[in-house]
C-alpha atoms as a PDB file:
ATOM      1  CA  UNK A   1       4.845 -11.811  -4.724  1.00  0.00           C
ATOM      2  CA  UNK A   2       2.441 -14.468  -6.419  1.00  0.00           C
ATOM      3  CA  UNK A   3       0.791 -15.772  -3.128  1.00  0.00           C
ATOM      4  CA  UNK A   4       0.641 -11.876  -2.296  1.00  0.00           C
ATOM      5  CA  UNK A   5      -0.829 -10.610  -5.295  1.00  0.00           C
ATOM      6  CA  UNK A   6      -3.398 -13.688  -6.021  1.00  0.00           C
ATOM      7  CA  UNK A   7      -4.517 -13.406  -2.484  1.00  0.00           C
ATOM      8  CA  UNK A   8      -5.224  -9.715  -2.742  1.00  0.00           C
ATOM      9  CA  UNK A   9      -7.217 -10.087  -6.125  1.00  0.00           C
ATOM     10  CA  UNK A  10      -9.265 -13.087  -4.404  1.00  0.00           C
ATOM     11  CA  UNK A  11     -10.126 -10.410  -1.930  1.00  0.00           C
ATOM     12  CA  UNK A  12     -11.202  -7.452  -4.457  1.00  0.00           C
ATOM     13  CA  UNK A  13     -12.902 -10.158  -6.294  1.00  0.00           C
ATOM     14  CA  UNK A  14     -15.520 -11.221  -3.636  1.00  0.00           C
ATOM     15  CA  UNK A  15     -15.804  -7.089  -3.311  1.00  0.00           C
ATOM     16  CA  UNK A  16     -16.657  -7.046  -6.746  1.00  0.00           C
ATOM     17  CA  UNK A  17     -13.734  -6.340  -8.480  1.00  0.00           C
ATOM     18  CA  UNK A  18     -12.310  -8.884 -10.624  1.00  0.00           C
ATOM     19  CA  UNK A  19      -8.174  -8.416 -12.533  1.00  0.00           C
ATOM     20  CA  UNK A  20      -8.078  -8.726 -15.851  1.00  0.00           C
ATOM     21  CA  UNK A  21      -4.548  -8.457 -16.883  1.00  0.00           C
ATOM     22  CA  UNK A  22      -3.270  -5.038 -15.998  1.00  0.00           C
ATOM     23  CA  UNK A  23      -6.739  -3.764 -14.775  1.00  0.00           C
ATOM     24  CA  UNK A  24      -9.796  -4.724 -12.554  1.00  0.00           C
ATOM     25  CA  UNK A  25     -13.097  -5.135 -14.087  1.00  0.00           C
ATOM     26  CA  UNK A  26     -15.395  -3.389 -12.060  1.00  0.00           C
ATOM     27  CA  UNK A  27     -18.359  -6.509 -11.905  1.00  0.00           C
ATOM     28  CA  UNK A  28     -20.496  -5.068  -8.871  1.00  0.00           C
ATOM     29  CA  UNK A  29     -18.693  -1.686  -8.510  1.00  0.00           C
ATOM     30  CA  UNK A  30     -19.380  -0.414  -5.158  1.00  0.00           C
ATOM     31  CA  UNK A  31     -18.247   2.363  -1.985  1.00  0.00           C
ATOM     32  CA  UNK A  32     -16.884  -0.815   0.119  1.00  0.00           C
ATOM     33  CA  UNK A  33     -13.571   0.389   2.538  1.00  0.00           C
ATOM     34  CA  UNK A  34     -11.323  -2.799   3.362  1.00  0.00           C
ATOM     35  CA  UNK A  35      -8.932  -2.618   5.830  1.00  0.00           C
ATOM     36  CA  UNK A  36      -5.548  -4.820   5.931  1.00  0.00           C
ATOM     37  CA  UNK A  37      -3.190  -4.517   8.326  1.00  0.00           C
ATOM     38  CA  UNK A  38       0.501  -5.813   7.279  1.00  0.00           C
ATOM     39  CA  UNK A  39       3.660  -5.070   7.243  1.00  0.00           C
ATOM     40  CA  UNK A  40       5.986  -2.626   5.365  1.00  0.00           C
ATOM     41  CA  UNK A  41       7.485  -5.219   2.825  1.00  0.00           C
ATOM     42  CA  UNK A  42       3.841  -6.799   1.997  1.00  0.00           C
ATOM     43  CA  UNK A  43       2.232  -3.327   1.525  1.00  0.00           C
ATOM     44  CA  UNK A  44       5.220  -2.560  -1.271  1.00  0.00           C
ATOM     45  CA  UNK A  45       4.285  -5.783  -2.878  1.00  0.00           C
ATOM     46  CA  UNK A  46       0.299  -5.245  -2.897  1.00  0.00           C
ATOM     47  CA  UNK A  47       1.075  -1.227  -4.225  1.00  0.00           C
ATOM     48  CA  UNK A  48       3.048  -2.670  -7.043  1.00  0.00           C
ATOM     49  CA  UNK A  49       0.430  -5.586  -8.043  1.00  0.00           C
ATOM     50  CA  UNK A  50      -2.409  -2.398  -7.822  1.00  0.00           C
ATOM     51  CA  UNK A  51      -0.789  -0.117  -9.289  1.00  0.00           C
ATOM     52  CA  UNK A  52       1.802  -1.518 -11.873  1.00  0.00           C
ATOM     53  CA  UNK A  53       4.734  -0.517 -10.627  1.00  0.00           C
ATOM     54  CA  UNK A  54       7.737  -2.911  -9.379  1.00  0.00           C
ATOM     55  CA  UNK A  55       7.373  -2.981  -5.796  1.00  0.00           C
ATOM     56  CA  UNK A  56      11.436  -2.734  -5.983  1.00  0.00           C
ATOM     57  CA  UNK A  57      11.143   1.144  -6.482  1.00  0.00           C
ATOM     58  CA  UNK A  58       8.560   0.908  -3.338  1.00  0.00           C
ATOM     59  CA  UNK A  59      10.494  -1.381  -1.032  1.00  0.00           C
ATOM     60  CA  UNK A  60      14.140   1.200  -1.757  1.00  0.00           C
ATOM     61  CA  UNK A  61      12.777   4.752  -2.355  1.00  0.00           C
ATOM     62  CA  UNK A  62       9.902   4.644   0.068  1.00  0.00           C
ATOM     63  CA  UNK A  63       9.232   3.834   3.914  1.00  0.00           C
ATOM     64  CA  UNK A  64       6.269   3.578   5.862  1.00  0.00           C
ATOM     65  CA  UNK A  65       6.569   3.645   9.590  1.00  0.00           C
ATOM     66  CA  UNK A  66       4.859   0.792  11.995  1.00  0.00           C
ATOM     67  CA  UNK A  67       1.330   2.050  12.292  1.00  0.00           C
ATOM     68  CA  UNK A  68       1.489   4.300   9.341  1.00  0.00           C
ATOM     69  CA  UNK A  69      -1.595   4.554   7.574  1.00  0.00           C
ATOM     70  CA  UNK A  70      -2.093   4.241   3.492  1.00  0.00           C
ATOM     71  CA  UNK A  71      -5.068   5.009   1.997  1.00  0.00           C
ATOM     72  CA  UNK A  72      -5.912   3.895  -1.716  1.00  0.00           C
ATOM     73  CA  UNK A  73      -9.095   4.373  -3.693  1.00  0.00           C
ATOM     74  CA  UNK A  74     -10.923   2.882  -6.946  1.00  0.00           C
ATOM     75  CA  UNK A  75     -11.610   5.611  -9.910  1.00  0.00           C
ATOM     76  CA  UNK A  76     -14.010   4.045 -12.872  1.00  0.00           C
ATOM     77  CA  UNK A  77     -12.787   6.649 -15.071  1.00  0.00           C
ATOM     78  CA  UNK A  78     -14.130   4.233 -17.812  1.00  0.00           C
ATOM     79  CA  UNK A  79     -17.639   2.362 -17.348  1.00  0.00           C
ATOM     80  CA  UNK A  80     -16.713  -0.974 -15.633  1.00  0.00           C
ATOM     81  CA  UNK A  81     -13.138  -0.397 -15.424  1.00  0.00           C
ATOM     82  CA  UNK A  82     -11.457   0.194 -12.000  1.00  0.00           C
ATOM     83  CA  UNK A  83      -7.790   1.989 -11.237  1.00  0.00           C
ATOM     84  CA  UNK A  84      -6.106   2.437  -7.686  1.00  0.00           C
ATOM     85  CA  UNK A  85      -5.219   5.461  -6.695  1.00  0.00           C
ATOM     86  CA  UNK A  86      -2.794   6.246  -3.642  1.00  0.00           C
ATOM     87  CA  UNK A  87      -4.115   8.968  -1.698  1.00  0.00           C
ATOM     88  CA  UNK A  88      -2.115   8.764   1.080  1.00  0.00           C
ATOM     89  CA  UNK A  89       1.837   6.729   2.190  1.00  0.00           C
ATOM     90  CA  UNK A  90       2.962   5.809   4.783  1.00  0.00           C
ATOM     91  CA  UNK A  91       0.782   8.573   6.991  1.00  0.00           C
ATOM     92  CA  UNK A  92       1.584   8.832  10.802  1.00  0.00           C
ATOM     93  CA  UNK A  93      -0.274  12.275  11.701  1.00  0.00           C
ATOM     94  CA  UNK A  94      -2.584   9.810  14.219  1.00  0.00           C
ATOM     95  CA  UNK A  95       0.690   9.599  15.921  1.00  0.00           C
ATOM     96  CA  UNK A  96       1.896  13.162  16.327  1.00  0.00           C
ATOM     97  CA  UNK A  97      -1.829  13.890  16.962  1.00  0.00           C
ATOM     98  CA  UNK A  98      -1.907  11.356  20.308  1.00  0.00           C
ATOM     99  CA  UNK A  99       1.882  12.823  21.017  1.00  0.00           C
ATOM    100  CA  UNK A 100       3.686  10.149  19.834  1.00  0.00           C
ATOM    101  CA  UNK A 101       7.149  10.173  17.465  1.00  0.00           C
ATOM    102  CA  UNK A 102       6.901   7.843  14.948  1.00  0.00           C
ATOM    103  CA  UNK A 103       9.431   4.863  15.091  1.00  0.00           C
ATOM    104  CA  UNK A 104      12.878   4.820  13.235  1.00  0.00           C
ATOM    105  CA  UNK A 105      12.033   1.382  12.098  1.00  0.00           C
ATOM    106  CA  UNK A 106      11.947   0.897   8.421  1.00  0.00           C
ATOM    107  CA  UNK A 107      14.607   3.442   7.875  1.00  0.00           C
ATOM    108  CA  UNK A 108      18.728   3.072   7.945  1.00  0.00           C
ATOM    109  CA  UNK A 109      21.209   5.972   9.039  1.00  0.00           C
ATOM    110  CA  UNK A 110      21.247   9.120   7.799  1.00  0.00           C
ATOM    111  CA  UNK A 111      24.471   9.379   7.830  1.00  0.00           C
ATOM    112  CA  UNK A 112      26.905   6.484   8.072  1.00  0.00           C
ATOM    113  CA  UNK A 113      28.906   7.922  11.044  1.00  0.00           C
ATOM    114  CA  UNK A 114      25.806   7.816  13.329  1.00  0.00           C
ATOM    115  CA  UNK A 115      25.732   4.688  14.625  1.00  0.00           C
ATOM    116  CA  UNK A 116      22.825   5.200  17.215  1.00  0.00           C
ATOM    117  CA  UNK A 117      20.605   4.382  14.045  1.00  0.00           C
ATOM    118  CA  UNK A 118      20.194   1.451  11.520  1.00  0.00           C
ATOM    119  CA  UNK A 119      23.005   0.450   9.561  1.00  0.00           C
END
């Protein structure tokens, strides 16, 4: 979670963003987009260090399909102060849009009986 997290603010810091406890000081506040690519487990843990929640709740009440999209943006509701905002989880309509089903991975059975899916 540390590497993770200090990584991420490293990042947002050279972007002009810079974590000061439980919220990013907006030094050079800008429109920038960054994209990361990474897995499922890593995007729970980077959510959690943005947003302030445990990326526990994330990792067991949420799921995000390989090649899902998420989407989060900066609000300086107060001068020089940024929050994250989640727009969008976990989004796979670039899939059904090209035809594609999104993958089962990520996800266990629905029901315990069915053993053609992840137990």
């Amino acid at each position: 979670y540390r590497e993770v997290a200090e990584g991420l603010d490293s990042v947002l810091a050279r972007h002009g963003y810079v974590r000061e406890g439980n919220f990013y000081r907006a030094e050079s506040p800008n429109r920038d987009t960054l994209v990361l690519f990474c897995h499922f487990g890593v995007t729970c843990v980077m959510l959690g260090h943005l947003l302030g929640i445990s990326p526990a709740v994330l990792w067991h009440g949420f799921v995000a399909a390989p090649t899902s999209v998420t989407q989060l943006y900066t609000e300086e509701r107060e001068q020089g102060i940024a929050s994250f905002r989640c727009q969008m989880f976990g989004d796979v309509s670039h899939l059904y849009a090209g035809g594609e089903p999104p993958a089962f991975a990520a996800r266990f059975c629905e029901t315990y009986d069915c053993f053609e899916e992840r137990h």
